[in-house]
PDB file of N, CA and C in Angstrom:
ATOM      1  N   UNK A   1      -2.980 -10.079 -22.161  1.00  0.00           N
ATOM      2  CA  UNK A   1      -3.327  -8.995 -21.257  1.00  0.00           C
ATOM      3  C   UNK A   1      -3.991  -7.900 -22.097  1.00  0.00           C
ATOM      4  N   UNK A   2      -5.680  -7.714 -21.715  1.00  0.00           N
ATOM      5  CA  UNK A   2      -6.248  -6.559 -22.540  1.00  0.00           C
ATOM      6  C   UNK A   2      -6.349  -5.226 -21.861  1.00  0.00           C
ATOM      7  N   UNK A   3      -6.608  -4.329 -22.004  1.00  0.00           N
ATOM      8  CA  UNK A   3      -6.892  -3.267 -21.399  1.00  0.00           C
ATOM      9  C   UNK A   3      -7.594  -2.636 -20.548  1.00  0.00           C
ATOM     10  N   UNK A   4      -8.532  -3.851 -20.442  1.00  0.00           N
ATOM     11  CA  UNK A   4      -9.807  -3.521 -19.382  1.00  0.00           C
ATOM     12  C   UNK A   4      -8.420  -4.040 -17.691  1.00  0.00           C
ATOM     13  N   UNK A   5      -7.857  -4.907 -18.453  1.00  0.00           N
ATOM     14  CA  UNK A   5      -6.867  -5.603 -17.250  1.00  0.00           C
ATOM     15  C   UNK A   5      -6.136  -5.101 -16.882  1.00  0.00           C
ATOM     16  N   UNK A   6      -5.314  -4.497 -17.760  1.00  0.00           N
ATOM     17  CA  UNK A   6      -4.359  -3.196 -17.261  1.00  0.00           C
ATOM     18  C   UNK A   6      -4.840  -2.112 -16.567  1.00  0.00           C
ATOM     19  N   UNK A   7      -6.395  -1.666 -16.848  1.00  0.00           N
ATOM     20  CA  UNK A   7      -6.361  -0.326 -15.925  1.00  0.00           C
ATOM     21  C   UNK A   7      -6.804  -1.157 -14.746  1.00  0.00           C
ATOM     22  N   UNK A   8      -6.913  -2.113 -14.316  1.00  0.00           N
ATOM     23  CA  UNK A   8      -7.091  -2.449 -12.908  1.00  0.00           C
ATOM     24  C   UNK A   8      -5.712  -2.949 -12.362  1.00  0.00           C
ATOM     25  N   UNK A   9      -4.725  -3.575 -13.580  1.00  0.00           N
ATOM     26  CA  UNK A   9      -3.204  -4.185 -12.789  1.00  0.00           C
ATOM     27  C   UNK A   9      -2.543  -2.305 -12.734  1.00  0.00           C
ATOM     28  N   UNK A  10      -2.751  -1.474 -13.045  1.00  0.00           N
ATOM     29  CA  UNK A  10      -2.096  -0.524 -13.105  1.00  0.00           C
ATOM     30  C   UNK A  10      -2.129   0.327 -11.582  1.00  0.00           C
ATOM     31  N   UNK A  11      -3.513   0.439 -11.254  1.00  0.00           N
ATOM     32  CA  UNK A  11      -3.952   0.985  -9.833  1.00  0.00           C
ATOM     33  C   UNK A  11      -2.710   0.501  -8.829  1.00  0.00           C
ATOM     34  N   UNK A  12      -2.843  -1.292  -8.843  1.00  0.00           N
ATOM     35  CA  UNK A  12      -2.489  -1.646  -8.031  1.00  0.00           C
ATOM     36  C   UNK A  12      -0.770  -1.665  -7.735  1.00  0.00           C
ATOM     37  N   UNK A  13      -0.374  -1.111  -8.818  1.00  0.00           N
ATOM     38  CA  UNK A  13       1.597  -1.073  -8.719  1.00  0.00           C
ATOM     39  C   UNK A  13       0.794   0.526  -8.495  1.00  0.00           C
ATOM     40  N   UNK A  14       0.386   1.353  -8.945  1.00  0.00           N
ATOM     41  CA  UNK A  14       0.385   2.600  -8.335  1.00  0.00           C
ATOM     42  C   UNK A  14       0.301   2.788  -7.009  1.00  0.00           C
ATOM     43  N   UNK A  15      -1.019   2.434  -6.655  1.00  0.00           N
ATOM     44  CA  UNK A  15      -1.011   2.256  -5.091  1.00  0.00           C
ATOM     45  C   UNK A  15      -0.468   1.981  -3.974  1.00  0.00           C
ATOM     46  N   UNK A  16      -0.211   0.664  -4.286  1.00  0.00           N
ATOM     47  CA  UNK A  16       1.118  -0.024  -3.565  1.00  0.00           C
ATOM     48  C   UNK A  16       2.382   0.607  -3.886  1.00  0.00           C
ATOM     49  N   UNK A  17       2.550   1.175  -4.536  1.00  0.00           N
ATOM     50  CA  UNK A  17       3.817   2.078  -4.520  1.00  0.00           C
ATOM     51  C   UNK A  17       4.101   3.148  -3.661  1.00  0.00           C
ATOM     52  N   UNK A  18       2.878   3.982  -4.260  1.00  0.00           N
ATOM     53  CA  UNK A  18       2.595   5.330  -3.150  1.00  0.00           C
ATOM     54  C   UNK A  18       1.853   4.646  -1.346  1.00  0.00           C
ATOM     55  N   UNK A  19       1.907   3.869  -1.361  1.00  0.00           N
ATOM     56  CA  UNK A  19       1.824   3.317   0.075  1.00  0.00           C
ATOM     57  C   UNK A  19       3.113   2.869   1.116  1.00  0.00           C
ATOM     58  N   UNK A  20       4.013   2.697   0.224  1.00  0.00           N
ATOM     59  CA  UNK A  20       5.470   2.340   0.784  1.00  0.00           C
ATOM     60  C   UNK A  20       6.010   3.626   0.583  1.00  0.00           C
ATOM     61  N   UNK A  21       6.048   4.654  -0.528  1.00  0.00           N
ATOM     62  CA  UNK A  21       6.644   5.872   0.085  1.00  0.00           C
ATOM     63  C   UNK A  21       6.149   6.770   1.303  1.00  0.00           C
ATOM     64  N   UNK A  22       4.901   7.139   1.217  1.00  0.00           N
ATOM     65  CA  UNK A  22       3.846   7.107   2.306  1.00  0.00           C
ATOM     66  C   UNK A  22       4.928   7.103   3.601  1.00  0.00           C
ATOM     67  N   UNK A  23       4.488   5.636   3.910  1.00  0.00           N
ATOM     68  CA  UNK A  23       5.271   4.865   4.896  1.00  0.00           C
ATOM     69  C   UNK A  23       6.598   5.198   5.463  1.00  0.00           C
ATOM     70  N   UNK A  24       7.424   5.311   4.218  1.00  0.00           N
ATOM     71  CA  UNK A  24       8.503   5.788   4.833  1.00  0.00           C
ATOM     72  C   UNK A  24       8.971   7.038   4.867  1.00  0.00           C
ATOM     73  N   UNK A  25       7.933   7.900   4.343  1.00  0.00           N
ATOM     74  CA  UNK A  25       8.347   9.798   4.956  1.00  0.00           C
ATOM     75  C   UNK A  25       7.775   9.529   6.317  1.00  0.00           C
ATOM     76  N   UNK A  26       6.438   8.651   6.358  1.00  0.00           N
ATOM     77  CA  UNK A  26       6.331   8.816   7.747  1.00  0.00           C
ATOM     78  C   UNK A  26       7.168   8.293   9.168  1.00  0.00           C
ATOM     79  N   UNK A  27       8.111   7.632   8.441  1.00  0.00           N
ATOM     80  CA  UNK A  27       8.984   7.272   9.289  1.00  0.00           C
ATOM     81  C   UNK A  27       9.862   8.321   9.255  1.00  0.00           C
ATOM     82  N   UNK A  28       9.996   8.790   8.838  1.00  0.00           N
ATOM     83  CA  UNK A  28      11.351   9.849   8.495  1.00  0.00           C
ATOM     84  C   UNK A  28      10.224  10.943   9.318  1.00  0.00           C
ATOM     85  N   UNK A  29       9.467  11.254   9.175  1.00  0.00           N
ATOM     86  CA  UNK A  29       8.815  12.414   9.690  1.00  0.00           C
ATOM     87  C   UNK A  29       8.875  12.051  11.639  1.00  0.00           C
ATOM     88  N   UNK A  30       8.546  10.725  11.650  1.00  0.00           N
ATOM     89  CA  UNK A  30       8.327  10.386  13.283  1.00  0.00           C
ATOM     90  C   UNK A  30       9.880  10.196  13.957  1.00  0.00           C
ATOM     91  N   UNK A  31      10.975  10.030  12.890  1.00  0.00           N
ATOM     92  CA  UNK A  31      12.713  10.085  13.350  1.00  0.00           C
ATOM     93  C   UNK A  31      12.495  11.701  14.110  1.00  0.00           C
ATOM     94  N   UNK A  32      12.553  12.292  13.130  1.00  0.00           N
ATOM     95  CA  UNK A  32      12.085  13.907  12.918  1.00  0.00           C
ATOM     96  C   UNK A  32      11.307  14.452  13.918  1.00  0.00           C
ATOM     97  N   UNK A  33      11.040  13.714  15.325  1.00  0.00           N
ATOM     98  CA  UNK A  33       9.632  13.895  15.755  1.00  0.00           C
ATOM     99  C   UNK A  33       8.476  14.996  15.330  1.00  0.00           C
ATOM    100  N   UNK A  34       8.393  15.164  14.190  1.00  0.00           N
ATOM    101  CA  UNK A  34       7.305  15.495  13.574  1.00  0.00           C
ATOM    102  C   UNK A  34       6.239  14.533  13.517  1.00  0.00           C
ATOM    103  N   UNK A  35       5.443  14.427  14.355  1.00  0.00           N
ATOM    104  CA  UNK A  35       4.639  12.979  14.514  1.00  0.00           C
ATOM    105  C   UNK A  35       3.206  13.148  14.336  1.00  0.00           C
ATOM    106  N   UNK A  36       2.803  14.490  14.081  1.00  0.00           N
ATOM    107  CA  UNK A  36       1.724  15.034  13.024  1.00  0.00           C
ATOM    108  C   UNK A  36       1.482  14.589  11.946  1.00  0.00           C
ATOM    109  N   UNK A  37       3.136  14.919  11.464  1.00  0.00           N
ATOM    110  CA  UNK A  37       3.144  14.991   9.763  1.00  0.00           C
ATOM    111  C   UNK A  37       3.226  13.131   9.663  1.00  0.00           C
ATOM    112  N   UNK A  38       3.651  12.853  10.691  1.00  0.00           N
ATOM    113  CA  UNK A  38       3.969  11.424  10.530  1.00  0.00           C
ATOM    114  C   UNK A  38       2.987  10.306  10.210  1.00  0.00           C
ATOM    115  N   UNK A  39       1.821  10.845  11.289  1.00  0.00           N
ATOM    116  CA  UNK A  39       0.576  10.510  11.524  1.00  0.00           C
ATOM    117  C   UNK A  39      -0.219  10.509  10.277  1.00  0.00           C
ATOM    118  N   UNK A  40      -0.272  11.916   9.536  1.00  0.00           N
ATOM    119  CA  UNK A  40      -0.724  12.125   8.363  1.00  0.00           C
ATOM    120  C   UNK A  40      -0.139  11.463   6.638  1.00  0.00           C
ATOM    121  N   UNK A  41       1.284  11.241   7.039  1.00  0.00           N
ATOM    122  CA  UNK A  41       1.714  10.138   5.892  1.00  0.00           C
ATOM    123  C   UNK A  41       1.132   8.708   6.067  1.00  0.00           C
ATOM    124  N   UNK A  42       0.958   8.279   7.350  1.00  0.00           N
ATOM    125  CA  UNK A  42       0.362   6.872   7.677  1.00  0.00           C
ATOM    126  C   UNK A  42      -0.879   6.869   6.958  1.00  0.00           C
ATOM    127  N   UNK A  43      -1.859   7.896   7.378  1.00  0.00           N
ATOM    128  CA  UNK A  43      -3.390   8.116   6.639  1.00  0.00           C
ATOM    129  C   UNK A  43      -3.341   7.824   5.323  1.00  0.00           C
ATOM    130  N   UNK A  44      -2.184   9.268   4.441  1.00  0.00           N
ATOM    131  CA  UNK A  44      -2.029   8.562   3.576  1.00  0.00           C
ATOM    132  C   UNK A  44      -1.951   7.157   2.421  1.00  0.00           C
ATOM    133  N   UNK A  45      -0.749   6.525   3.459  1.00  0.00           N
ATOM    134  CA  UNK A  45      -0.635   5.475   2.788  1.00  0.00           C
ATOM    135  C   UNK A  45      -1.764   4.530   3.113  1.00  0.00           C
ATOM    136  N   UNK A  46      -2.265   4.954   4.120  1.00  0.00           N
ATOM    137  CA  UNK A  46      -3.758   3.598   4.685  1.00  0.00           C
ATOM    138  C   UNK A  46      -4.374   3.811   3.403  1.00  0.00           C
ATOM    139  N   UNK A  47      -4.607   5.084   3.010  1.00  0.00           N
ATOM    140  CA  UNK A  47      -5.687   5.177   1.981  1.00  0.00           C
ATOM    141  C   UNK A  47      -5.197   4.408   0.727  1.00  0.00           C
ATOM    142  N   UNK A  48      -4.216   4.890   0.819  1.00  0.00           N
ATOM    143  CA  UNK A  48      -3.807   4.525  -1.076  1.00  0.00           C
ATOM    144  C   UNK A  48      -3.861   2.434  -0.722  1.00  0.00           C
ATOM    145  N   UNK A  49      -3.658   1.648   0.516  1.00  0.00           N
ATOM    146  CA  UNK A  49      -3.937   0.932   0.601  1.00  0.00           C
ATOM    147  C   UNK A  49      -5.289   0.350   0.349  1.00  0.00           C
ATOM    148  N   UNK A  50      -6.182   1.177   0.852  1.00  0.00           N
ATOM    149  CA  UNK A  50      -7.553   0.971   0.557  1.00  0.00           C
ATOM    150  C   UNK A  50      -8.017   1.260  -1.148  1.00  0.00           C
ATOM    151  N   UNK A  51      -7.616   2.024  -1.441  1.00  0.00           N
ATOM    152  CA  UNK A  51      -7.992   2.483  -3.245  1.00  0.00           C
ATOM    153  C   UNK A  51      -6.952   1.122  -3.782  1.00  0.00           C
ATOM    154  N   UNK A  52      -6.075   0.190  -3.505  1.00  0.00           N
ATOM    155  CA  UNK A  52      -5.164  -1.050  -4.403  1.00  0.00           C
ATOM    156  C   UNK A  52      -6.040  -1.717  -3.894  1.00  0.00           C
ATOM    157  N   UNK A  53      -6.810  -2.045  -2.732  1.00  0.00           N
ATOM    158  CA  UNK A  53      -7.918  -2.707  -2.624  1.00  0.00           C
ATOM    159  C   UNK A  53      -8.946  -3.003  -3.527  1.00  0.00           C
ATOM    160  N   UNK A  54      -9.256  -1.837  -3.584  1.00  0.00           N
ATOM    161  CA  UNK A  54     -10.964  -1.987  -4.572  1.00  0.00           C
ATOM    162  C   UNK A  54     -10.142  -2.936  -5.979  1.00  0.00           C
ATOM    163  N   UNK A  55      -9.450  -2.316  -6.553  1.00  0.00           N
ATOM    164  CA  UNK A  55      -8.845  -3.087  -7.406  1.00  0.00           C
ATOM    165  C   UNK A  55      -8.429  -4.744  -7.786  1.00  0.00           C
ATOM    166  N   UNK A  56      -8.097  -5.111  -6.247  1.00  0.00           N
ATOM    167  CA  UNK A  56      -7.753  -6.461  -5.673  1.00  0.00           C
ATOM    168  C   UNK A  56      -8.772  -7.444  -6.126  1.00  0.00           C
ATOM    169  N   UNK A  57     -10.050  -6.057  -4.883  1.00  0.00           N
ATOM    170  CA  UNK A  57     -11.433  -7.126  -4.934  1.00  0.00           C
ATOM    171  C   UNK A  57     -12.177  -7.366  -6.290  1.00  0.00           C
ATOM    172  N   UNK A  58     -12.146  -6.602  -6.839  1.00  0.00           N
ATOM    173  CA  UNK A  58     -12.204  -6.956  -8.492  1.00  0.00           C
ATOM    174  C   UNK A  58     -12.038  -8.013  -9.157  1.00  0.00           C
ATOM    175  N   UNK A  59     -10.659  -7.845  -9.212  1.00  0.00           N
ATOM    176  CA  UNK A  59     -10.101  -9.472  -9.515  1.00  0.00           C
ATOM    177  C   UNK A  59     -10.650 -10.375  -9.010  1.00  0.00           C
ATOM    178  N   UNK A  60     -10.666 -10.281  -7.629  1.00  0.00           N
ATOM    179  CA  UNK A  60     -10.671 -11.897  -6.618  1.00  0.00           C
ATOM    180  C   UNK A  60     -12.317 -12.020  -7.324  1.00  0.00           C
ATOM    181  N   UNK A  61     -13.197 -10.991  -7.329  1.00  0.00           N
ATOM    182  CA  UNK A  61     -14.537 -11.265  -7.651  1.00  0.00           C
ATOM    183  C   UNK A  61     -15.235 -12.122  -8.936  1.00  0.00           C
ATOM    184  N   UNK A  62     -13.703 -11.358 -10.452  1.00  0.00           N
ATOM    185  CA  UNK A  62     -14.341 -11.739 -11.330  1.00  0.00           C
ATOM    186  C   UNK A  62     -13.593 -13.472 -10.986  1.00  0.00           C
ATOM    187  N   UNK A  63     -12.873 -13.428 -10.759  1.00  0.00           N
ATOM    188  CA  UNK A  63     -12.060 -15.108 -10.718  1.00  0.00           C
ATOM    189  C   UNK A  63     -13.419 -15.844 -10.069  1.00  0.00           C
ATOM    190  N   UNK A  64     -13.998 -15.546  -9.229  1.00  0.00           N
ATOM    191  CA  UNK A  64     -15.078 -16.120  -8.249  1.00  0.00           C
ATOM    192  C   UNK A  64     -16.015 -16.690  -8.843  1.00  0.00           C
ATOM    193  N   UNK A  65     -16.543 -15.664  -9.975  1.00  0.00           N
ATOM    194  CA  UNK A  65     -17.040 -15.928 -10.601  1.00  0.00           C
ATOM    195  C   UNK A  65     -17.391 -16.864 -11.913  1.00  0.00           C
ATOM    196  N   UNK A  66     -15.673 -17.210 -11.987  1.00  0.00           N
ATOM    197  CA  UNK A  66     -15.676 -18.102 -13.141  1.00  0.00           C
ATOM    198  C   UNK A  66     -15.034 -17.693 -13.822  1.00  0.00           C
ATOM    199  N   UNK A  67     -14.814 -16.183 -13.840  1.00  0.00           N
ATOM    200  CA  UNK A  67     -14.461 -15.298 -15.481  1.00  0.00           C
ATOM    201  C   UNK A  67     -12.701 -15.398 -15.348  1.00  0.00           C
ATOM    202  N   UNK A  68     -12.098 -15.922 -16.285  1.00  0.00           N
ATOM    203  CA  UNK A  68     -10.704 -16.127 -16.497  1.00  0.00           C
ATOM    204  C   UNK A  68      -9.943 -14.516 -16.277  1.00  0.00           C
ATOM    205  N   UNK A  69      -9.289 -14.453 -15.670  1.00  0.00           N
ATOM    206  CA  UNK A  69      -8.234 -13.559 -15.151  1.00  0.00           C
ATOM    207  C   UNK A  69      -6.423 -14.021 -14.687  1.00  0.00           C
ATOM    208  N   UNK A  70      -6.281 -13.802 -16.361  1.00  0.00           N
ATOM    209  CA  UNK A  70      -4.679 -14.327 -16.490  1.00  0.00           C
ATOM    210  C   UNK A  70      -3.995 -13.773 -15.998  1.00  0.00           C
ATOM    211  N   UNK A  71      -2.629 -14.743 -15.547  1.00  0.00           N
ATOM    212  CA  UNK A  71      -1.518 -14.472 -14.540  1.00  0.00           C
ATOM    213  C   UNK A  71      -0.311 -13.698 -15.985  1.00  0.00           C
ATOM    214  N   UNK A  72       0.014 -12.987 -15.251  1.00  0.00           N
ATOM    215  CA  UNK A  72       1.123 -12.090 -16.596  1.00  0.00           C
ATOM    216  C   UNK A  72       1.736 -11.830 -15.326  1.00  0.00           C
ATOM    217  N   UNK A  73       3.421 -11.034 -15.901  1.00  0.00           N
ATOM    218  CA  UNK A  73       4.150 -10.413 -15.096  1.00  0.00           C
ATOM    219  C   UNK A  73       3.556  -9.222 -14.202  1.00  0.00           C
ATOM    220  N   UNK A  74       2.890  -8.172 -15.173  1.00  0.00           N
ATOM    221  CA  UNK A  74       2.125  -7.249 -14.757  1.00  0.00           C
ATOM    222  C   UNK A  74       1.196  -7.820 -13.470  1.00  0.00           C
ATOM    223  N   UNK A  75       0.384  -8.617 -13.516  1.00  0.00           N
ATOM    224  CA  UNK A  75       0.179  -9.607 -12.015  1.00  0.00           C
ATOM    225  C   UNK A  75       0.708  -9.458 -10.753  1.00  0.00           C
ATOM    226  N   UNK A  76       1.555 -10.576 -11.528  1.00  0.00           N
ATOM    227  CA  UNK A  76       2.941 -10.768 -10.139  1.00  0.00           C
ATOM    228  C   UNK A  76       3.506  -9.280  -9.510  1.00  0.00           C
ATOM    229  N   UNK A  77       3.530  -8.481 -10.559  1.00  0.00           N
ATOM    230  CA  UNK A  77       4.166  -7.094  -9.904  1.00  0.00           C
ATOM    231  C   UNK A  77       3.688  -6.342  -8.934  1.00  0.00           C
ATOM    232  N   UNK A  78       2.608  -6.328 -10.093  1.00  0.00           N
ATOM    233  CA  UNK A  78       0.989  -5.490  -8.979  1.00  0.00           C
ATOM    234  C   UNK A  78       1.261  -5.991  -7.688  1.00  0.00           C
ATOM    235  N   UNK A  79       0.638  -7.472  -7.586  1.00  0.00           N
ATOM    236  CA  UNK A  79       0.275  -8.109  -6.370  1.00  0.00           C
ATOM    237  C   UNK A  79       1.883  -7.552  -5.172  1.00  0.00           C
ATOM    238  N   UNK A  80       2.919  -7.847  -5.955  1.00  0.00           N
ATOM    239  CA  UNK A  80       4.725  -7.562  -5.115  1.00  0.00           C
ATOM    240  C   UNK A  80       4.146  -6.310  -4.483  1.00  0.00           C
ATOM    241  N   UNK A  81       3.680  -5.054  -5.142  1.00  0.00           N
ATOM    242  CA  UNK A  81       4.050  -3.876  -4.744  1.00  0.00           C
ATOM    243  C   UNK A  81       2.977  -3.872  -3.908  1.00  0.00           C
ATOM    244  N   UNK A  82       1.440  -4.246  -3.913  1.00  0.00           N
ATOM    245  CA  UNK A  82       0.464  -4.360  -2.798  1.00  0.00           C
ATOM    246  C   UNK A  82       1.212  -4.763  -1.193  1.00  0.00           C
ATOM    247  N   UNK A  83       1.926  -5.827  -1.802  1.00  0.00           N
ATOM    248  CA  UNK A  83       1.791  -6.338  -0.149  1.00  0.00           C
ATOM    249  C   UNK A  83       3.062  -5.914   0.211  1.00  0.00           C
ATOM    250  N   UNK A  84       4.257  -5.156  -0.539  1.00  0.00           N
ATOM    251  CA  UNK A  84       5.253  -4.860   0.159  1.00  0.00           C
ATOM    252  C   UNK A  84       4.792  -3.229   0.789  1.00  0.00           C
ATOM    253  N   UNK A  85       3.516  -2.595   0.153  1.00  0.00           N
ATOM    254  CA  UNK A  85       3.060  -1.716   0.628  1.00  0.00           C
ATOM    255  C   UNK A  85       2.365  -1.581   1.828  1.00  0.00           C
ATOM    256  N   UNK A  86       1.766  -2.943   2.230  1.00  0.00           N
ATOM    257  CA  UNK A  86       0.769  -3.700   3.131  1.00  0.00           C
ATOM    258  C   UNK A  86       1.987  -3.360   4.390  1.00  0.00           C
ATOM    259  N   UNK A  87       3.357  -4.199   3.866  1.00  0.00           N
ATOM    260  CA  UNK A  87       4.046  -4.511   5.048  1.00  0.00           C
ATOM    261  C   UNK A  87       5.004  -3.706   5.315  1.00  0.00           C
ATOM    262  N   UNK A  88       5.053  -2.105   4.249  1.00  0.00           N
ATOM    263  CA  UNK A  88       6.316  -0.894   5.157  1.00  0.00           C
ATOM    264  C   UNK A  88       4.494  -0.206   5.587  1.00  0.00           C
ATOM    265  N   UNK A  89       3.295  -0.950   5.461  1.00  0.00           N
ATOM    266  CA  UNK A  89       2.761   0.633   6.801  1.00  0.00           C
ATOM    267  C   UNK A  89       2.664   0.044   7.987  1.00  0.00           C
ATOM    268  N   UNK A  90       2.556  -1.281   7.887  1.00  0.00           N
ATOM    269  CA  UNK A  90       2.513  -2.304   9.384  1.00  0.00           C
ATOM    270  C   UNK A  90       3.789  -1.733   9.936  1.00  0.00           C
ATOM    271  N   UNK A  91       4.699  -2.021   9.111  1.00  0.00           N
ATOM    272  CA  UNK A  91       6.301  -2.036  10.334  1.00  0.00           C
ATOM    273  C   UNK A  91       6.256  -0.050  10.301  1.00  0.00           C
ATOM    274  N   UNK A  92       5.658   0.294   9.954  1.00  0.00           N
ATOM    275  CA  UNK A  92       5.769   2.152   9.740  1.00  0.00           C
ATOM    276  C   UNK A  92       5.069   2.444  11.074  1.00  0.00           C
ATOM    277  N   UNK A  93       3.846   1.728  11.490  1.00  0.00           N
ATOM    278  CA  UNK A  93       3.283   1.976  12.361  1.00  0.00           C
ATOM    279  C   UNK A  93       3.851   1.770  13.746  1.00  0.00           C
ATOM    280  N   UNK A  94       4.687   0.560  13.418  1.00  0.00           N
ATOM    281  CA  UNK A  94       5.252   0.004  15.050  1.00  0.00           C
ATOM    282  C   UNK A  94       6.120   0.900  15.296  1.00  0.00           C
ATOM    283  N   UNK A  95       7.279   1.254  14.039  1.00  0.00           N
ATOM    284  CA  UNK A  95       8.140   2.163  14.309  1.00  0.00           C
ATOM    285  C   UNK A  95       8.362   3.553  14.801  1.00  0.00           C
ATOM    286  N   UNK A  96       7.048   4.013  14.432  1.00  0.00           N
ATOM    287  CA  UNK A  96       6.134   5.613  14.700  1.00  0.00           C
ATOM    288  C   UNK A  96       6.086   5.446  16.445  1.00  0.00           C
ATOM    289  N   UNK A  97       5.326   4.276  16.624  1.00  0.00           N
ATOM    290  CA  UNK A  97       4.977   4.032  17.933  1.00  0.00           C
ATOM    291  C   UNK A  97       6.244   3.967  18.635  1.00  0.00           C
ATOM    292  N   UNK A  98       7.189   3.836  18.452  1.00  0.00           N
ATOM    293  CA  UNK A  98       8.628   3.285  19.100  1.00  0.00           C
ATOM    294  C   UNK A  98       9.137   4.674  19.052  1.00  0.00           C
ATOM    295  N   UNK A  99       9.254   5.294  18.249  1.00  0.00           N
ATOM    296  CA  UNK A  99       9.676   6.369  18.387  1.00  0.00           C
ATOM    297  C   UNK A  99       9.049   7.688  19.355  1.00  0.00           C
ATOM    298  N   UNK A 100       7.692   7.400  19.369  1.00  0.00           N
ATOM    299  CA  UNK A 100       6.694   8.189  20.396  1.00  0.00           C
ATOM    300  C   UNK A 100       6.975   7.749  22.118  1.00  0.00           C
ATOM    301  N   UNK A 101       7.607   6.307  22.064  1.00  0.00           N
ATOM    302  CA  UNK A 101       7.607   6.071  23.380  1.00  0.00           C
ATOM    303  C   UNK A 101       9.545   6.682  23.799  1.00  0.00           C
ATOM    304  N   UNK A 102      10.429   6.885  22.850  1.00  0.00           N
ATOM    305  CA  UNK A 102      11.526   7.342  23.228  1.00  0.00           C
ATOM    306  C   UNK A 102      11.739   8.705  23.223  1.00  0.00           C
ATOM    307  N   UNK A 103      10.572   9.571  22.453  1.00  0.00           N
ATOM    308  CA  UNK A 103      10.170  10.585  22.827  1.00  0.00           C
ATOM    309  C   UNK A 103      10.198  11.062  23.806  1.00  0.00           C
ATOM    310  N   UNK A 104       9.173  10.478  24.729  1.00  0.00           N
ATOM    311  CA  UNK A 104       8.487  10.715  26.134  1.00  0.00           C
ATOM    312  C   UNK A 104       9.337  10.217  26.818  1.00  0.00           C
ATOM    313  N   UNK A 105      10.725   9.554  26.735  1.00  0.00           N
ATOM    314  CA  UNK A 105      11.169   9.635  27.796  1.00  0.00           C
ATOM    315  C   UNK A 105      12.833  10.592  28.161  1.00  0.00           C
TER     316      UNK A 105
END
């Protein structure tokens, strides 16, 4: 693992990190019916989803290409924290929504 590799495996445990906290103030914000602020942690974390992206596509590109891009722990981690980030804004979103409809009634 060289360094050009790390600053791209690094984004992606960053990102995906700050996408699952994200996620869950905004759940805590939409408990809270604060559903502004709630709304605005979702953005959040969409984004920081989108910036572990560019990173992703990187990889997937140089692999595409031919160019060797070794599997290390740092990898496996990255990739863990992407998609567990992927999947608290999916369930963040339904939950926001669930909470907006017990709101209103």
């Amino acid at each position: 693992m060289n360094d050009e590799q790390m600053t791209v495996i690094m984004p992606l445990i960053m990102y995906g990190g700050e996408a699952k906290s994200s996620a869950i103030e905004a759940i805590s914000a939409a408990k809270a019916g604060d559903f502004d602020l709630a709304d605005a942690r979702i953005k959040a974390a969409s984004d920081a989803i989108v910036n572990a992206h560019h990173g992703q596509t990187e990889l997937l590109t140089k692999a595409a290409n031919g160019e060797d891009v070794p599997l290390s722990i740092y990898m496996v981690h990255a990739q863990d924290h992407l998609m567990t980030g992927i999947a608290f804004v999916d369930l963040a979103k339904e939950i926001i929504a669930l909470y907006k409809v017990i709101k209103e009634k």
